[in-house]
C-alpha atoms as a PDB file:
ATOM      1  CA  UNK A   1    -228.418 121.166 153.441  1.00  0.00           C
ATOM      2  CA  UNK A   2    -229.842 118.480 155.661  1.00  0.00           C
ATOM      3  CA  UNK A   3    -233.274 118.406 156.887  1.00  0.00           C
ATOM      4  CA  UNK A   4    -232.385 117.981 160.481  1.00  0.00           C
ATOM      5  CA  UNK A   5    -236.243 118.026 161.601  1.00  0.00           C
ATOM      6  CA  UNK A   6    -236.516 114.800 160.041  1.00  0.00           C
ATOM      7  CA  UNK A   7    -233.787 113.228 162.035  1.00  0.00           C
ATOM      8  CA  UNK A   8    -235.512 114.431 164.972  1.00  0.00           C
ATOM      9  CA  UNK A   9    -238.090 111.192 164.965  1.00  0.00           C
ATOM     10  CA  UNK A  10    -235.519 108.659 165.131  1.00  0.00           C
ATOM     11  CA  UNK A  11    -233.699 109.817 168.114  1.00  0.00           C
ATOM     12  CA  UNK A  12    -234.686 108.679 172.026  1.00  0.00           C
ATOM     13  CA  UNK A  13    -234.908 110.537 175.028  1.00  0.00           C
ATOM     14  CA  UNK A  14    -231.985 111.538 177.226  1.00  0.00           C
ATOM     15  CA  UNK A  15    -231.528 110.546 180.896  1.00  0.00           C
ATOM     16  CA  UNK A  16    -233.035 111.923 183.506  1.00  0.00           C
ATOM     17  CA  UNK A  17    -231.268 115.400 184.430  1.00  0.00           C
ATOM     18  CA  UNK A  18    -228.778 115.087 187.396  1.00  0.00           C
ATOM     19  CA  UNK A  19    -227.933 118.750 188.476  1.00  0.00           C
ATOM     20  CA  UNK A  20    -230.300 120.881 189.978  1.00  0.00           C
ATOM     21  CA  UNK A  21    -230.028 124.642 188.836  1.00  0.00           C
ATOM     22  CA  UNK A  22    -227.233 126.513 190.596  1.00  0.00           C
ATOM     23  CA  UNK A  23    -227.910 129.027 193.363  1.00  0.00           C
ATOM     24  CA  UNK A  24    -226.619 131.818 190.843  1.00  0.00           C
ATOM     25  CA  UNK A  25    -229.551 130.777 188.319  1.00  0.00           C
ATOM     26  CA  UNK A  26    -231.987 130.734 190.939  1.00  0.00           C
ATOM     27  CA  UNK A  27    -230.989 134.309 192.738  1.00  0.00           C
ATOM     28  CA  UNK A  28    -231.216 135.534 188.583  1.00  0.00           C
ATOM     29  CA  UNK A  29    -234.819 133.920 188.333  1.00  0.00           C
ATOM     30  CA  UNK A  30    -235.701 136.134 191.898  1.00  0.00           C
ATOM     31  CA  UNK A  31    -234.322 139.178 190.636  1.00  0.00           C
ATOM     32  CA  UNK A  32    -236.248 138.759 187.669  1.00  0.00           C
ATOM     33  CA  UNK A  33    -239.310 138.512 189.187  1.00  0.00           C
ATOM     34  CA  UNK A  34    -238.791 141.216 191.499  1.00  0.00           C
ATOM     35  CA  UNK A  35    -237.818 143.581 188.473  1.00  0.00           C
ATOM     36  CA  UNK A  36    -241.326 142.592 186.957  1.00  0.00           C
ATOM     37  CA  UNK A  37    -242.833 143.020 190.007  1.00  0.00           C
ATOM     38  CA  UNK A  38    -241.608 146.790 190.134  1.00  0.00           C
ATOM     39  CA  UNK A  39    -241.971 147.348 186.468  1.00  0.00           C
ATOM     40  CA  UNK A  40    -246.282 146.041 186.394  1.00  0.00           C
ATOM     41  CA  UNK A  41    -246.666 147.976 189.709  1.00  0.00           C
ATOM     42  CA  UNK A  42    -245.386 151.323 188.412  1.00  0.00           C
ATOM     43  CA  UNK A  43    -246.868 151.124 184.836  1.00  0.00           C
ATOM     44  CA  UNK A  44    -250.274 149.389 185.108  1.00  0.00           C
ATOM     45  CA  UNK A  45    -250.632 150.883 188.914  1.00  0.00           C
ATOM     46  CA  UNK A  46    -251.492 147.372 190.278  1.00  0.00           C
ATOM     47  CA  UNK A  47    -249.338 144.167 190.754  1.00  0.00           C
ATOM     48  CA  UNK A  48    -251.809 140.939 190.189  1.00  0.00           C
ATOM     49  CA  UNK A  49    -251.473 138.109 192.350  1.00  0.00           C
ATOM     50  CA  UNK A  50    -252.380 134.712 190.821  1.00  0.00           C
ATOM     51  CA  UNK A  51    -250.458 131.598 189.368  1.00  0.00           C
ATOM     52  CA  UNK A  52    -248.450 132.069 186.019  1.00  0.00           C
ATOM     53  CA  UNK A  53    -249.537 128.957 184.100  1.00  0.00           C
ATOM     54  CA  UNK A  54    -251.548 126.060 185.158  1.00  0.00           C
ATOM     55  CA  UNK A  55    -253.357 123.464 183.198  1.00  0.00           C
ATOM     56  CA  UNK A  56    -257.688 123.492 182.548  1.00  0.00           C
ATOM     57  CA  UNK A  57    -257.610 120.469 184.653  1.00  0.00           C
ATOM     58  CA  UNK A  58    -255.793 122.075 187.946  1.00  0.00           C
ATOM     59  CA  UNK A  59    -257.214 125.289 187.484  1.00  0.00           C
ATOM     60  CA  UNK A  60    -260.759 123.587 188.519  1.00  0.00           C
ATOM     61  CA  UNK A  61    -259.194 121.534 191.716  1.00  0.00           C
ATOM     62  CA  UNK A  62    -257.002 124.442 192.860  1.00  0.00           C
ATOM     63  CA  UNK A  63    -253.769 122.424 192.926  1.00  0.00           C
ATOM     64  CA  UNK A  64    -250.534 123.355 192.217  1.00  0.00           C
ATOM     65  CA  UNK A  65    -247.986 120.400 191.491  1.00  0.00           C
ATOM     66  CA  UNK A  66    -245.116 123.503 193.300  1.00  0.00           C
ATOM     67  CA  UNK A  67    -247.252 124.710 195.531  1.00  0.00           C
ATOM     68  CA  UNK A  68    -246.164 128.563 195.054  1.00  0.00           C
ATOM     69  CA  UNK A  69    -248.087 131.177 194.141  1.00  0.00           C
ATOM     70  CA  UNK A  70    -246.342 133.751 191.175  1.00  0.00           C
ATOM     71  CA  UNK A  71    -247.844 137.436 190.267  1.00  0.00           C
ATOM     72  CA  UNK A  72    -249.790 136.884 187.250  1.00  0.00           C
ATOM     73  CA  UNK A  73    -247.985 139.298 184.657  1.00  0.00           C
ATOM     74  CA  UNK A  74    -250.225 138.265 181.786  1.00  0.00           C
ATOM     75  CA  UNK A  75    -253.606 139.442 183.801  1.00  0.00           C
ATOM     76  CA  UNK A  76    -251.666 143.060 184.198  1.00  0.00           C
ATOM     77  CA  UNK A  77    -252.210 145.938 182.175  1.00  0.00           C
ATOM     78  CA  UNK A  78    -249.546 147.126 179.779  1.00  0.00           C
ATOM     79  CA  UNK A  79    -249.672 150.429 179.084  1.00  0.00           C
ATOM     80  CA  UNK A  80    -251.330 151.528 176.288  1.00  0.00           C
ATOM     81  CA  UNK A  81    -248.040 153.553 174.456  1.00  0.00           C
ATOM     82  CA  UNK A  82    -246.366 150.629 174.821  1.00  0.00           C
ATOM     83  CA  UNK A  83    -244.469 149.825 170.866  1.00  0.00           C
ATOM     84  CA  UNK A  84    -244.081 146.122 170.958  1.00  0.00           C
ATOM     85  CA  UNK A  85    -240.772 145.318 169.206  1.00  0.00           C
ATOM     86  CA  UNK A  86    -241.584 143.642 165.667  1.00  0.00           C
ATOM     87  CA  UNK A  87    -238.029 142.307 164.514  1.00  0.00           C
ATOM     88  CA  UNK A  88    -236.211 139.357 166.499  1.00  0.00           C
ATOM     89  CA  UNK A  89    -232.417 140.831 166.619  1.00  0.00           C
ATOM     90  CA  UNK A  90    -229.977 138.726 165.064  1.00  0.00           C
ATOM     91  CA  UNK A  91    -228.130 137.566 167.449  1.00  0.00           C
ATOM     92  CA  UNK A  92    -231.061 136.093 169.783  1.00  0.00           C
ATOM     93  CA  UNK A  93    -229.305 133.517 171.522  1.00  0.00           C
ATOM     94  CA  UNK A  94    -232.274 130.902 170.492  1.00  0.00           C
ATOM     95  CA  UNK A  95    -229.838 127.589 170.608  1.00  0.00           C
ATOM     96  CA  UNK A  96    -228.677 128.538 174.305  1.00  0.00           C
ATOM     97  CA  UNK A  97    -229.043 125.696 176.879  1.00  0.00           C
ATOM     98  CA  UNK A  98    -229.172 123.016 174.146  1.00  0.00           C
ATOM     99  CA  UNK A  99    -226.730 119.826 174.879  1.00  0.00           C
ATOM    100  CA  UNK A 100    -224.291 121.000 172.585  1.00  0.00           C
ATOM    101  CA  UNK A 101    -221.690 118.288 173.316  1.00  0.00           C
ATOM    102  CA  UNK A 102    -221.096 116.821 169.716  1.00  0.00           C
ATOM    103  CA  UNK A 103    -223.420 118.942 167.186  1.00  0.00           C
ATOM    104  CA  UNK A 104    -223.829 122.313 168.026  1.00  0.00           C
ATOM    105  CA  UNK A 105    -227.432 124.022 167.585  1.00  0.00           C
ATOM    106  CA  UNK A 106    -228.424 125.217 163.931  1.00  0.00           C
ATOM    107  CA  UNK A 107    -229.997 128.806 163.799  1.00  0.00           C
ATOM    108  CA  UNK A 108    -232.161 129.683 161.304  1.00  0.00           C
ATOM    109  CA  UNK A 109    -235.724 131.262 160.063  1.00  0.00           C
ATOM    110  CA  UNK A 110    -236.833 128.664 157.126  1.00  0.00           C
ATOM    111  CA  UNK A 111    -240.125 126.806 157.941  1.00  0.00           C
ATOM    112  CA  UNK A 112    -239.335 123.491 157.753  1.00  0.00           C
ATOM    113  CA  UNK A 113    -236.190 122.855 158.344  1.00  0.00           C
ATOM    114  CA  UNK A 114    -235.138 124.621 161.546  1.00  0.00           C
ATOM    115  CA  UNK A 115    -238.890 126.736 162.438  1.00  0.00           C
ATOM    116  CA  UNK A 116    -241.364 124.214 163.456  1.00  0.00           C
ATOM    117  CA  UNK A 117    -243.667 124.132 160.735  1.00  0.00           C
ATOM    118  CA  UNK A 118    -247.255 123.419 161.597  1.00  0.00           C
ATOM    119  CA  UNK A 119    -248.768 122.197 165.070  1.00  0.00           C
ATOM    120  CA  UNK A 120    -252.027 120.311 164.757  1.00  0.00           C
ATOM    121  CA  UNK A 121    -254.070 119.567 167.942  1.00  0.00           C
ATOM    122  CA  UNK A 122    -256.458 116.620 168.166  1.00  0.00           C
ATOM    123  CA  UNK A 123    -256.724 117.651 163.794  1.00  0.00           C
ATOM    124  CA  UNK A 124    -257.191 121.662 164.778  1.00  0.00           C
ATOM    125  CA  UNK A 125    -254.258 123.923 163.288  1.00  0.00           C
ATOM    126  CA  UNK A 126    -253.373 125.727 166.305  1.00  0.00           C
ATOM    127  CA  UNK A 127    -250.106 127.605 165.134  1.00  0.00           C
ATOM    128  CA  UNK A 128    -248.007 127.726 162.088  1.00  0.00           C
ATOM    129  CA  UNK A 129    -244.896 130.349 160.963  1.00  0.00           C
ATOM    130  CA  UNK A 130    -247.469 131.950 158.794  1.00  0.00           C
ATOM    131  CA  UNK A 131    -250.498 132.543 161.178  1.00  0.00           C
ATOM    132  CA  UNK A 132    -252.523 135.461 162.225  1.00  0.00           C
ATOM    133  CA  UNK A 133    -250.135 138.342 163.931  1.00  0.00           C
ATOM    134  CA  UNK A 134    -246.780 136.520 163.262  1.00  0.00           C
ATOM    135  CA  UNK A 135    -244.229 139.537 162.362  1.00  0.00           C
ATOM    136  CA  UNK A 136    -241.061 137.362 162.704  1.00  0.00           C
ATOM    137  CA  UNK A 137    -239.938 133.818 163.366  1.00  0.00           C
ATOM    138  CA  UNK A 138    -236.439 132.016 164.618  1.00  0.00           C
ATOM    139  CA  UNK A 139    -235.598 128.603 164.676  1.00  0.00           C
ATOM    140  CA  UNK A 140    -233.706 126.646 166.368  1.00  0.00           C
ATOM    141  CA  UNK A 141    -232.340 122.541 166.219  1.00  0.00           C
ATOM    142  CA  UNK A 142    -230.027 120.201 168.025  1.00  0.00           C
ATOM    143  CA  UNK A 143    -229.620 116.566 167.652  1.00  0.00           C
ATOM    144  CA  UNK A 144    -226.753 114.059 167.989  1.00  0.00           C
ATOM    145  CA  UNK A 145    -228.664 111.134 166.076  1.00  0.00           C
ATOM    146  CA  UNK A 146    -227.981 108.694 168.944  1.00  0.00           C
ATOM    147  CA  UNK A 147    -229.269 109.971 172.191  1.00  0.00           C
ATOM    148  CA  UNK A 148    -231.863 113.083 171.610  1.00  0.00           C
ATOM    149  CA  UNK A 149    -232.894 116.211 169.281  1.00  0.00           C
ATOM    150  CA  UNK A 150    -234.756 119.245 170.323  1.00  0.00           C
ATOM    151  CA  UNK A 151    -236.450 122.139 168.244  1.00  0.00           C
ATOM    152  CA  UNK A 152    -237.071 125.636 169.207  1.00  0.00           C
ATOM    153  CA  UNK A 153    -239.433 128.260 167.776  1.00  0.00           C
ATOM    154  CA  UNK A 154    -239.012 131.618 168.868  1.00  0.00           C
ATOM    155  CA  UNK A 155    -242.023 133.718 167.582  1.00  0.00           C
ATOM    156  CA  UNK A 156    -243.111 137.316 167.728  1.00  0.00           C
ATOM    157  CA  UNK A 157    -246.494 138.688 167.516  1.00  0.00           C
ATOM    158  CA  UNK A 158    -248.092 142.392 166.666  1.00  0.00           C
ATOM    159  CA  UNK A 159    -248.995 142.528 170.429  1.00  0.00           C
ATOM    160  CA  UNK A 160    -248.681 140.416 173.748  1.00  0.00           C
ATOM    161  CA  UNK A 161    -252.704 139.794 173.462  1.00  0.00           C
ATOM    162  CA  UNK A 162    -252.163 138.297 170.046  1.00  0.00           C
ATOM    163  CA  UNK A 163    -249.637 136.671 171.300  1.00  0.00           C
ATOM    164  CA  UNK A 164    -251.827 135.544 174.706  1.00  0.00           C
ATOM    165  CA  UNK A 165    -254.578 134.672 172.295  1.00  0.00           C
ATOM    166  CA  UNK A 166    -252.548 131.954 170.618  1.00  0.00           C
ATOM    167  CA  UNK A 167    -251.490 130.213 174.050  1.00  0.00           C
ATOM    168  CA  UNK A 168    -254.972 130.170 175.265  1.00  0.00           C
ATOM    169  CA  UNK A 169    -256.235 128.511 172.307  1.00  0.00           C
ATOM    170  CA  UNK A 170    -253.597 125.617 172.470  1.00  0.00           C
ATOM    171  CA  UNK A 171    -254.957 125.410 176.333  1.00  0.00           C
ATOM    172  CA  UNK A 172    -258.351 125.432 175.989  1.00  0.00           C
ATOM    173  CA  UNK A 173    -258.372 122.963 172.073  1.00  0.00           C
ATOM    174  CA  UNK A 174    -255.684 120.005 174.062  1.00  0.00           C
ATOM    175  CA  UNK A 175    -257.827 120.374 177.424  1.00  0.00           C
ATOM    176  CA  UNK A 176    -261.035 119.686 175.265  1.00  0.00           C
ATOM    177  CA  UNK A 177    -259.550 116.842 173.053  1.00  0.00           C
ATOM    178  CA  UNK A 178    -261.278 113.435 173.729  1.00  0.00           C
ATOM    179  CA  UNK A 179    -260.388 110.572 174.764  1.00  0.00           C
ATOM    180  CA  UNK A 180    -259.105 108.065 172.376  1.00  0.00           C
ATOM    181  CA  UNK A 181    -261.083 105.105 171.198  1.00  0.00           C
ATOM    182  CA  UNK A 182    -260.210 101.744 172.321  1.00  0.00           C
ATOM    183  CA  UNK A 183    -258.964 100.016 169.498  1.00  0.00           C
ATOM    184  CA  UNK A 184    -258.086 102.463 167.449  1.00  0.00           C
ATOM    185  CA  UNK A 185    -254.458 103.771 166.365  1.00  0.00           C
ATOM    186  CA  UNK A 186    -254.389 107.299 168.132  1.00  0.00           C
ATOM    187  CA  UNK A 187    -252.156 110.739 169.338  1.00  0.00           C
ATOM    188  CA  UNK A 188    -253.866 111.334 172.726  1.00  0.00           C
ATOM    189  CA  UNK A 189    -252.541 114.796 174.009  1.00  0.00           C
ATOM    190  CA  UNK A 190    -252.425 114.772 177.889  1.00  0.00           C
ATOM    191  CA  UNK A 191    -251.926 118.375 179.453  1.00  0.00           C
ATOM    192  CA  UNK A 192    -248.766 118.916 181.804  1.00  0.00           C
ATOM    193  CA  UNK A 193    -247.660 121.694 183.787  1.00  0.00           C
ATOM    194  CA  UNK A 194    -244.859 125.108 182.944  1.00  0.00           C
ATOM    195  CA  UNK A 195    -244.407 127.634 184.881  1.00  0.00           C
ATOM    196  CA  UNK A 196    -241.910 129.864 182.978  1.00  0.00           C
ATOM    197  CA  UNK A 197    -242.218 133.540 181.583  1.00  0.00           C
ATOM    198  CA  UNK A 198    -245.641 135.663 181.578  1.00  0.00           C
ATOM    199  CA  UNK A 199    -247.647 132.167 180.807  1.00  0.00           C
ATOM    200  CA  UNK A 200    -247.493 128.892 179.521  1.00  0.00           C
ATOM    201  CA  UNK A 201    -248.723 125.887 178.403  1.00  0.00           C
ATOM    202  CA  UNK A 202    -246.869 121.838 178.269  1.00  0.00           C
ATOM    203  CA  UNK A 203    -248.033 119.079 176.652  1.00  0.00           C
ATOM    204  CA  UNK A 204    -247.293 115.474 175.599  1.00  0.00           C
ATOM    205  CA  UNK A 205    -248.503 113.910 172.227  1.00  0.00           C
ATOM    206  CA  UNK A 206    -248.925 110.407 173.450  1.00  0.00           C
ATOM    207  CA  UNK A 207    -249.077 107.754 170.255  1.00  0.00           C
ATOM    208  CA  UNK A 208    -250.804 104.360 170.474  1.00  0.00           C
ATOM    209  CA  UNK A 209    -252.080 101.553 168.922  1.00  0.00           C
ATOM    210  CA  UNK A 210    -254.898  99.476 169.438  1.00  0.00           C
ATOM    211  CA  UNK A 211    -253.438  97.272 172.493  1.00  0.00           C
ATOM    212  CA  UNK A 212    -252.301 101.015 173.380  1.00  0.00           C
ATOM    213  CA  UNK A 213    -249.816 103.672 174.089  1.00  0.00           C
ATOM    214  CA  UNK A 214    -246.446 103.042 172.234  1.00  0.00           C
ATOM    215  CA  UNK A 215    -244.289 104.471 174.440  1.00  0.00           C
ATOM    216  CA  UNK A 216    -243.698 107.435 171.571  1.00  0.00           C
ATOM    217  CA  UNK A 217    -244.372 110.793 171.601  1.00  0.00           C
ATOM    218  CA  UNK A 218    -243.394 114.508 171.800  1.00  0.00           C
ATOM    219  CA  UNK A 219    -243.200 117.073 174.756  1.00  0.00           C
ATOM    220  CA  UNK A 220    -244.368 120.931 173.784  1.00  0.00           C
ATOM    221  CA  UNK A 221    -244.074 123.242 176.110  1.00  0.00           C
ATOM    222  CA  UNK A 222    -244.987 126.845 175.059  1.00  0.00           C
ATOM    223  CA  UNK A 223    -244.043 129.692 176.894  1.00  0.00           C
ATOM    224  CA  UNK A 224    -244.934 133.647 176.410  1.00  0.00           C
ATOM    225  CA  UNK A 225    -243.075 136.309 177.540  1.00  0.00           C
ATOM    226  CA  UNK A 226    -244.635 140.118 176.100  1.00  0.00           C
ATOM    227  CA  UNK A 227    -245.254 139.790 172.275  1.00  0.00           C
ATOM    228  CA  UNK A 228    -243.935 136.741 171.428  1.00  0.00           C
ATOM    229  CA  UNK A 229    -243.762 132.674 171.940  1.00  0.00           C
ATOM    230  CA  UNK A 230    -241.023 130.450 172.597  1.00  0.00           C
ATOM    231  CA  UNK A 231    -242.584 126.740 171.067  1.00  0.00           C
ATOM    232  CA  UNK A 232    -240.036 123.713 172.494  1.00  0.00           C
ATOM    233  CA  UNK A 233    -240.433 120.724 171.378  1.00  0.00           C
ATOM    234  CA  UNK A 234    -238.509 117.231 171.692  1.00  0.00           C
ATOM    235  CA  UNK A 235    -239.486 113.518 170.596  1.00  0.00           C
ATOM    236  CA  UNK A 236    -239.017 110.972 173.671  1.00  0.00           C
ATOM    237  CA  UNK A 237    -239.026 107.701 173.646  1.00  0.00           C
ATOM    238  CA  UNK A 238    -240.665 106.833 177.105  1.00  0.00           C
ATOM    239  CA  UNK A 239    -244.385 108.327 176.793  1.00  0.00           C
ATOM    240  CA  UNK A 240    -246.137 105.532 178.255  1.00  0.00           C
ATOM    241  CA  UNK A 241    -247.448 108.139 181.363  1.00  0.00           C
ATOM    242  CA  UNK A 242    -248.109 111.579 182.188  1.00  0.00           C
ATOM    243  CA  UNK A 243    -245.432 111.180 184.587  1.00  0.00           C
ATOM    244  CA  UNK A 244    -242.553 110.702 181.540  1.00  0.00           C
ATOM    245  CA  UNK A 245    -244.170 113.207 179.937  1.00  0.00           C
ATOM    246  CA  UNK A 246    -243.924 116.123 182.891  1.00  0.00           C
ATOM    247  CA  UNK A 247    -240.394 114.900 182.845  1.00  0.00           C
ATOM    248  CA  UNK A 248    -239.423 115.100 179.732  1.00  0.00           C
ATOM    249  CA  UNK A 249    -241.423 118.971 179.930  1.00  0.00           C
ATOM    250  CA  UNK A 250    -239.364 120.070 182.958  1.00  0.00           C
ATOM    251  CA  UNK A 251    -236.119 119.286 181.288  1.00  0.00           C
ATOM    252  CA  UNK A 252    -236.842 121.305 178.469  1.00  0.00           C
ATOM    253  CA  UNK A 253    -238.111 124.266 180.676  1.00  0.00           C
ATOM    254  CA  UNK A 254    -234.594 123.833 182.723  1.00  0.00           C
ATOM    255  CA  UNK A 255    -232.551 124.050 179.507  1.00  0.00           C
ATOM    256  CA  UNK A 256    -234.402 126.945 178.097  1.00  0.00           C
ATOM    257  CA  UNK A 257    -233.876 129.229 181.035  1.00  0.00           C
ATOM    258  CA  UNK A 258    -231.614 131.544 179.552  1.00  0.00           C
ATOM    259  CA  UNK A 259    -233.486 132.106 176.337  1.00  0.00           C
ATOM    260  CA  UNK A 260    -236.628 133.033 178.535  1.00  0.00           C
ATOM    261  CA  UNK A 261    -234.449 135.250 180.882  1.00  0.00           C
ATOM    262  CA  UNK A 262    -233.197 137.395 177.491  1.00  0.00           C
ATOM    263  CA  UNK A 263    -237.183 136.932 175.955  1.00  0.00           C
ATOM    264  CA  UNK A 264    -237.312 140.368 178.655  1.00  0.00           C
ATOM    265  CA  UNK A 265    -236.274 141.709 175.378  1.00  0.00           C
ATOM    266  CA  UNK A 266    -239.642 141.759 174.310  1.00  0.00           C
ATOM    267  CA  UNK A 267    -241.632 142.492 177.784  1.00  0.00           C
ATOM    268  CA  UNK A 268    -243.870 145.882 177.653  1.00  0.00           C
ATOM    269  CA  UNK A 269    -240.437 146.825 180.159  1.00  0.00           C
ATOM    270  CA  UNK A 270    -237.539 145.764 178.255  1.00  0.00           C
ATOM    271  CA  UNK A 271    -234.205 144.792 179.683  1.00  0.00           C
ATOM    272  CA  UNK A 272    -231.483 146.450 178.606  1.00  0.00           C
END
């Protein structure tokens, strides 16, 4: 079989996205919320008010690049009976969303070839298939070889703190990464903003040279939603600026809505 991750680096970034999401998706983000909402407040007894994700460097200036505030579901209690599901069902719709037009997305669960493998930080390992409190993995690829490729990760943990434990770190190890030398070939990681599920994080790796950036890198955006992680990544070709980069993130998040909508699945209140 092909490796498709490898055909991954050789493909640019698609156009900037044209529709907004339809009413209908927005209403089902609203009633998701509100079912949350209900769900924390009955379980845990309190409802915590507070902003879902933001990056190190917002969190200090109070800014918000939407200017909403969200409840906080990660900072609520789950209950303590609570049997987080350990097996991601077959027929997880991980490949929904994904431009489909001319290759449709391949599902699978070897590292390597459809899981993401390994993601380094600024030389730290911060997650792999095989780390501490992984029970199950799914991956996910699309590409076209011409326009753009994207890889998903959908990953479960023995709890929704292990799982919380794993997104703070990749917060906390790109928000302390330095700056990179002038001169010197680098990946700079620049933090960007998601504000999907119980908490996330987005980043861009940003490569350069010595006269500077390249224009190359890769978008993450993590997002956690009970026990487990949803890790999206795509290579663009337009990284020059943060700005690129929180575009290239928001498209991802946009596609990816339906996969976080059915990662309720895995909330300490699961949908049916």
């Amino acid at each position: 079989m092909r490796d498709l991750i490898d055909e991954l680096e050789n493909f640019v970034s698609r156009g900037p996205m044209t529709n907004p999401p339809p009413a209908s998706e927005v209403r089902r983000r609203g009633a998701r919320i509100r079912r949350r909402n209900i769900a924390l407040a009955t379980v845990g007894g309190m409802v915590a008010v507070g902003v879902i994700a933001m990056p190190l460097a917002l969190a200090a200036s109070g800014d918000r690049h939407s200017g909403s505030h969200e409840p906080d579901f990660a900072s609520a209690p789950a209950p303590q009976d609570v049997r987080w599901s350990q097996t991601i069902p077959a027929a997880f719709g991980l490949g929904n969303g994904m431009d489909t037009k001319s290759d449709p997305a391949y599902v699978g669960t070897e590292p390597g070839e459809v899981v993401l493998p390994e993601i380094d930080i600024c030389n730290v390992p911060v997650w792999s298939p095989a780390g501490r409190g992984v029970v199950d993995v799914l991956g996910a690829v699309w590409s076209d070889g011409v326009e753009g490729g994207e890889q998903r990760t959908l990953a479960l943990y023995q709890s929704d703190a292990a799982a919380q434990d794993v997104l703070d770190e990749m917060r906390s190890t790109v928000a302390a990464c330095p700056e990179p030398a002038a001169g010197h070939a680098y990946v700079h990681p620049i933090v960007l903003q998601a504000s999907a599920g119980d908490d996330a994080v987005a980043y861009m790796d940003q490569y350069g040279d010595a006269d500077g950036p390249s224009g190359e890198g890769n978008a993450y955006v993590i997002t956690r939603v009970g026990n487990a992680l949803l890790l999206d990544k795509t290579y663009f070709g337009s990284a020059g600026s943060p700005e690129a980069g929180q575009h290239t993130a928001n498209q991802l998040e946009h596609r990816a809505t339906q996969v976080v909508d059915d990662m309720c699945a895995f909330a300490a209140e699961p949908c049916s």
